[in-house]
C-alpha atoms as a PDB file:
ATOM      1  CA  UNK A   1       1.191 -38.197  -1.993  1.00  0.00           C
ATOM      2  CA  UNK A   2       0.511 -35.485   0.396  1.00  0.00           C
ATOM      3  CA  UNK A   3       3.820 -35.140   1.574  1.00  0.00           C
ATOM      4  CA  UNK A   4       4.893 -34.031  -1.633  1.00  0.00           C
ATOM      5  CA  UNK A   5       1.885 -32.035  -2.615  1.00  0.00           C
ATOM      6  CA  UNK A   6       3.382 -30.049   0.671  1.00  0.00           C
ATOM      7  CA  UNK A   7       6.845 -30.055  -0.303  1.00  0.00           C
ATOM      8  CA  UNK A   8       5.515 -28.424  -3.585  1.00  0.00           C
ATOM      9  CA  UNK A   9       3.720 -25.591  -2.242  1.00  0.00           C
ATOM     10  CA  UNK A  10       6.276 -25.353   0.664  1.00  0.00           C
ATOM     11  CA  UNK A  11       9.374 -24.458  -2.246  1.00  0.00           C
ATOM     12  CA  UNK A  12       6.716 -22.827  -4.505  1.00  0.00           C
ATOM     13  CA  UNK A  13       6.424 -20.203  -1.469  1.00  0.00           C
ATOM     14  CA  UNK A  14       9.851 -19.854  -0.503  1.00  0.00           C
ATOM     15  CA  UNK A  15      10.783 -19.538  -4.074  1.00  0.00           C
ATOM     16  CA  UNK A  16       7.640 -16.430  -4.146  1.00  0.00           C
ATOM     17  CA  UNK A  17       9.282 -15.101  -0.759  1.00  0.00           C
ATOM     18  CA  UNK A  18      12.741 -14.794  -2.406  1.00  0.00           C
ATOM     19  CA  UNK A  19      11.655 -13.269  -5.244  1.00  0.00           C
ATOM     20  CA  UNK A  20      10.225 -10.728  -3.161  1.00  0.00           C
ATOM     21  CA  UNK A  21      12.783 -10.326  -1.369  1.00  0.00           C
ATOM     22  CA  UNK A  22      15.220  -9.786  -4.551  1.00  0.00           C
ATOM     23  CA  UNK A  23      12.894  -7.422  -5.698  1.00  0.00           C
ATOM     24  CA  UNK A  24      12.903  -5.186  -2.162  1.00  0.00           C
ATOM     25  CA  UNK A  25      16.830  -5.436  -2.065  1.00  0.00           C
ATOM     26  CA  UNK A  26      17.959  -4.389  -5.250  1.00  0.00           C
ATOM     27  CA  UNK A  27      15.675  -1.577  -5.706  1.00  0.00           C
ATOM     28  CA  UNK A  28      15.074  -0.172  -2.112  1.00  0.00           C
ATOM     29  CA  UNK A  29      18.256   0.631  -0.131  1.00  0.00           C
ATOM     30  CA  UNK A  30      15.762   3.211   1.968  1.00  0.00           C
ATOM     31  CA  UNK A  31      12.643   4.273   2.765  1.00  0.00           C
ATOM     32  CA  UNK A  32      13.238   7.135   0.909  1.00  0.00           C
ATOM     33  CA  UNK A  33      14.048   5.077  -2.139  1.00  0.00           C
ATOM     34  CA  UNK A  34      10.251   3.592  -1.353  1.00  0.00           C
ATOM     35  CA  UNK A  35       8.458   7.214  -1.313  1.00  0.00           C
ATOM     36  CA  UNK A  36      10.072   8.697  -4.662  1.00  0.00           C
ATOM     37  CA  UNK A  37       9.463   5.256  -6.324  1.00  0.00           C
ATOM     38  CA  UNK A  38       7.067   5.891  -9.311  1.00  0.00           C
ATOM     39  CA  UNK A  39       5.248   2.765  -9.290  1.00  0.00           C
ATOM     40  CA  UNK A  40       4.424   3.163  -5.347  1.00  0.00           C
ATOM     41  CA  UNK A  41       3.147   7.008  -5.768  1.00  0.00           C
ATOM     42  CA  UNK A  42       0.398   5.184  -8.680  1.00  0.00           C
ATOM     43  CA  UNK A  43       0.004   2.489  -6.091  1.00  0.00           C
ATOM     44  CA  UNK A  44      -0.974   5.114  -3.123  1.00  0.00           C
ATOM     45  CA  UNK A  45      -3.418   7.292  -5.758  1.00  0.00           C
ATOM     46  CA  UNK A  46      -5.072   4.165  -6.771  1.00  0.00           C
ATOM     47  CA  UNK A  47      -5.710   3.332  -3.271  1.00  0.00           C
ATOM     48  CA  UNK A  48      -6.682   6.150  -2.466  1.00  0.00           C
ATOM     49  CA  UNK A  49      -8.862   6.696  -5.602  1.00  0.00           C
ATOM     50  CA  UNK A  50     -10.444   3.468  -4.326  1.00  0.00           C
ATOM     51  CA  UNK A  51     -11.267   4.806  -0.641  1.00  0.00           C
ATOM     52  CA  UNK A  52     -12.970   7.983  -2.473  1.00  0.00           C
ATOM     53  CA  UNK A  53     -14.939   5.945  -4.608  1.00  0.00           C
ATOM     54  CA  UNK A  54     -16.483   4.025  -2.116  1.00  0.00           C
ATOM     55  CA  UNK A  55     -17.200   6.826   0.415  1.00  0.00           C
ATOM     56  CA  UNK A  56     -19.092   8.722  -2.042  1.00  0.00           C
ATOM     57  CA  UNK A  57     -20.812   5.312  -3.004  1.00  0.00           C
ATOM     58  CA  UNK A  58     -22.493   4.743   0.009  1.00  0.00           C
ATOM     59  CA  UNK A  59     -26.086   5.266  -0.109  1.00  0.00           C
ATOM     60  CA  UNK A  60     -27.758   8.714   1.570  1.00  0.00           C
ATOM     61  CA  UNK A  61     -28.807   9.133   5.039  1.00  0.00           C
ATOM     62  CA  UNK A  62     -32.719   8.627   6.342  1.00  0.00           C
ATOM     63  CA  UNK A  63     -34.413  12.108   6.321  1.00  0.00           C
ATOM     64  CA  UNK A  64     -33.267  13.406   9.633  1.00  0.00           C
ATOM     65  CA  UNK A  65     -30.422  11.625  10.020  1.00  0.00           C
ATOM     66  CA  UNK A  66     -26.731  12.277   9.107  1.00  0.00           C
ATOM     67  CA  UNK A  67     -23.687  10.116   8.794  1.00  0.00           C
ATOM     68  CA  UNK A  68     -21.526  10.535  11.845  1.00  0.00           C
ATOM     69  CA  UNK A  69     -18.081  12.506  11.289  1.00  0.00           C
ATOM     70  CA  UNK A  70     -14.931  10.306  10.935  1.00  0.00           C
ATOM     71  CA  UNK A  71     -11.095  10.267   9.527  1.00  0.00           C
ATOM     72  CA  UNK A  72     -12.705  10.498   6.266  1.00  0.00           C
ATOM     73  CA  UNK A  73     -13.945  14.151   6.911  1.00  0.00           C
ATOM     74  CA  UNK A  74     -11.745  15.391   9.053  1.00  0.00           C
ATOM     75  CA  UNK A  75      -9.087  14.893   6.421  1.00  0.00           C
ATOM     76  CA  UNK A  76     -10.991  15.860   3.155  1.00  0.00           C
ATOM     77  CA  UNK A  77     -12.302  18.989   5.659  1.00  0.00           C
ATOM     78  CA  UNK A  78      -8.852  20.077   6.296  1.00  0.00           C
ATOM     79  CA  UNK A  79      -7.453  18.959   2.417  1.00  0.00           C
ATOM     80  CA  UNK A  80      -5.215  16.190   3.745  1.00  0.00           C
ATOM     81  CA  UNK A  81      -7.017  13.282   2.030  1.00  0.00           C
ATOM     82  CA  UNK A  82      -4.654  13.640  -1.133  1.00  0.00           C
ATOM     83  CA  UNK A  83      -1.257  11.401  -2.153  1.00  0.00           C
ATOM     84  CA  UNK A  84       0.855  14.573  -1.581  1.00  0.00           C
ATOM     85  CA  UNK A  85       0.086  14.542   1.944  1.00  0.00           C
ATOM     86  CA  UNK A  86       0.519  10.719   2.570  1.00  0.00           C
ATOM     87  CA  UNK A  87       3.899  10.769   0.658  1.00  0.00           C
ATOM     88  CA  UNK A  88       5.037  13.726   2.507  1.00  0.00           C
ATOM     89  CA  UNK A  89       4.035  12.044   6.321  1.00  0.00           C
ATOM     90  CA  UNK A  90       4.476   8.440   5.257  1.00  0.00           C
ATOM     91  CA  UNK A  91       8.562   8.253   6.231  1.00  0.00           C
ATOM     92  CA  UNK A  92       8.572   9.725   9.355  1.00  0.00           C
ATOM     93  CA  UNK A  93       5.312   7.741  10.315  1.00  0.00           C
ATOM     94  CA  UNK A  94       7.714   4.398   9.242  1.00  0.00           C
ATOM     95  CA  UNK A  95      10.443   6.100  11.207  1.00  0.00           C
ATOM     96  CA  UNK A  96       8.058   6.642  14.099  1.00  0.00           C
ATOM     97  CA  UNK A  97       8.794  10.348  13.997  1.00  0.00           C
ATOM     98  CA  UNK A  98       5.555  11.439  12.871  1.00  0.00           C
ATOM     99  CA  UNK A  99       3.500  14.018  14.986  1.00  0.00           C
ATOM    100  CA  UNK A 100       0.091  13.551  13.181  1.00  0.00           C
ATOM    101  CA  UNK A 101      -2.802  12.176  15.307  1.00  0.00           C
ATOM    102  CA  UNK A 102      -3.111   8.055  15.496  1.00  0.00           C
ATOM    103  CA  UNK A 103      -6.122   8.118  13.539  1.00  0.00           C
ATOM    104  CA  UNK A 104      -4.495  10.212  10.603  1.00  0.00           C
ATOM    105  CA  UNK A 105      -1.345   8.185  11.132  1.00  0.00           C
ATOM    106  CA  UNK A 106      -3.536   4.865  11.071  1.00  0.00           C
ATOM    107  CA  UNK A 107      -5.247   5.759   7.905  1.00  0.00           C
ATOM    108  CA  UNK A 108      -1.987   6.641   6.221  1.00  0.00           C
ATOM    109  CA  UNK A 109      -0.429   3.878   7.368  1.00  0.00           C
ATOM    110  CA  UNK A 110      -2.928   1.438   5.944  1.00  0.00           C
ATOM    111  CA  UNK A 111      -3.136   2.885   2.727  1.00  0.00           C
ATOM    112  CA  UNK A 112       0.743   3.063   2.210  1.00  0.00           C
ATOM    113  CA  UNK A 113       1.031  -0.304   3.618  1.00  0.00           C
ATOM    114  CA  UNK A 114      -1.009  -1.607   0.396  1.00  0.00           C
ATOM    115  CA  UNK A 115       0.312   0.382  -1.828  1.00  0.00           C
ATOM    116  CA  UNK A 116       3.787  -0.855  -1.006  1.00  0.00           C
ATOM    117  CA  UNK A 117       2.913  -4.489  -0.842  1.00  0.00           C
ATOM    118  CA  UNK A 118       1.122  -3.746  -4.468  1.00  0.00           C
ATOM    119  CA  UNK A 119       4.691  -2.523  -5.733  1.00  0.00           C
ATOM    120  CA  UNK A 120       6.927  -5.262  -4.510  1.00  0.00           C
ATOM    121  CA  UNK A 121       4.085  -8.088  -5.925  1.00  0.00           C
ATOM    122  CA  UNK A 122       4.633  -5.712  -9.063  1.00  0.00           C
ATOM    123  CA  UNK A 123       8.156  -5.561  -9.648  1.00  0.00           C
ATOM    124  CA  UNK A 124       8.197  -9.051  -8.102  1.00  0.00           C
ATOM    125  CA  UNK A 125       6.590 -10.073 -11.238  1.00  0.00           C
ATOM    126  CA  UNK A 126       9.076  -8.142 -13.548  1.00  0.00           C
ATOM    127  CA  UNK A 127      11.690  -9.742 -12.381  1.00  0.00           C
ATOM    128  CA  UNK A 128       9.844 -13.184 -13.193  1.00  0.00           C
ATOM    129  CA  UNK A 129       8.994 -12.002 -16.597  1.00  0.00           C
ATOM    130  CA  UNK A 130      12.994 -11.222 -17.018  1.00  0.00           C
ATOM    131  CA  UNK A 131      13.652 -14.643 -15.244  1.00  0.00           C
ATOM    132  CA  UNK A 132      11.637 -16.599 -17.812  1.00  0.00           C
ATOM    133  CA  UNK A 133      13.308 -14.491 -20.947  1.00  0.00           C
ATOM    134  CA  UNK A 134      16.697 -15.048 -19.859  1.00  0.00           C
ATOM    135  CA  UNK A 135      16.175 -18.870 -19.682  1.00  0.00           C
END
């Protein structure tokens, strides 16, 4: 009974992974293709959104103490914590042409990173919804 409990979930994934991959093939032939994509540019402002959100969350610091300076700041200090700026520097970091400092290239990184896996799950699902209409 395990075995094909396994089996299953083992073609239930692959049949998930192909999807996914139909969905990066036909609509990406570049990376440029990735960064103009509408649905990814919502997916990077959410995230992003999200990170602001939770920075300004967190509570105050003790009387006589302040928060010690990080990516966050350095990035909202010099107005680089916006989706313009990630779109613009997010192909040549992927290219590994990017001059940006690792921390700034990290932190753009990350957030593109979910924002793209965000848009394949999404048109990933489109294509199942046209799947399941056509049958």
């Amino acid at each position: 009974m395990k075995k094909k409990t396994e089996k299953m979930n083992n073609s239930d994934t692959n049949q998930a992974e192909q999807l996914r991959e139909n969905a990066v093939s036909n609509r990406f032939k570049n990376i440029s293709d990735i960064t103009s994509d509408e649905i990814f540019i919502k997916n990077v402002e959410s995230e992003i959104s999200k990170l602001r959100y939770h920075r300004n969350k967190r509570p105050k610091p003790k009387a006589g103490f302040r928060y010690k300076r990080d990516w966050y700041d350095q990035m909202t200090d010099s107005g680089n914590f916006n989706s313009k700026y990630f779109l613009e520097n997010i192909e040549k970091i992927w290219l590994k042409t990017s001059s940006i400092t690792s921390n700034t290239r990290n932190v753009i990184q990350e957030i593109c990173g979910v924002a793209y896996q965000n848009t394949i799950i999404n048109y990933a699902k489109v294509d199942v919804k046209d799947t399941v209409s056509e049958t």
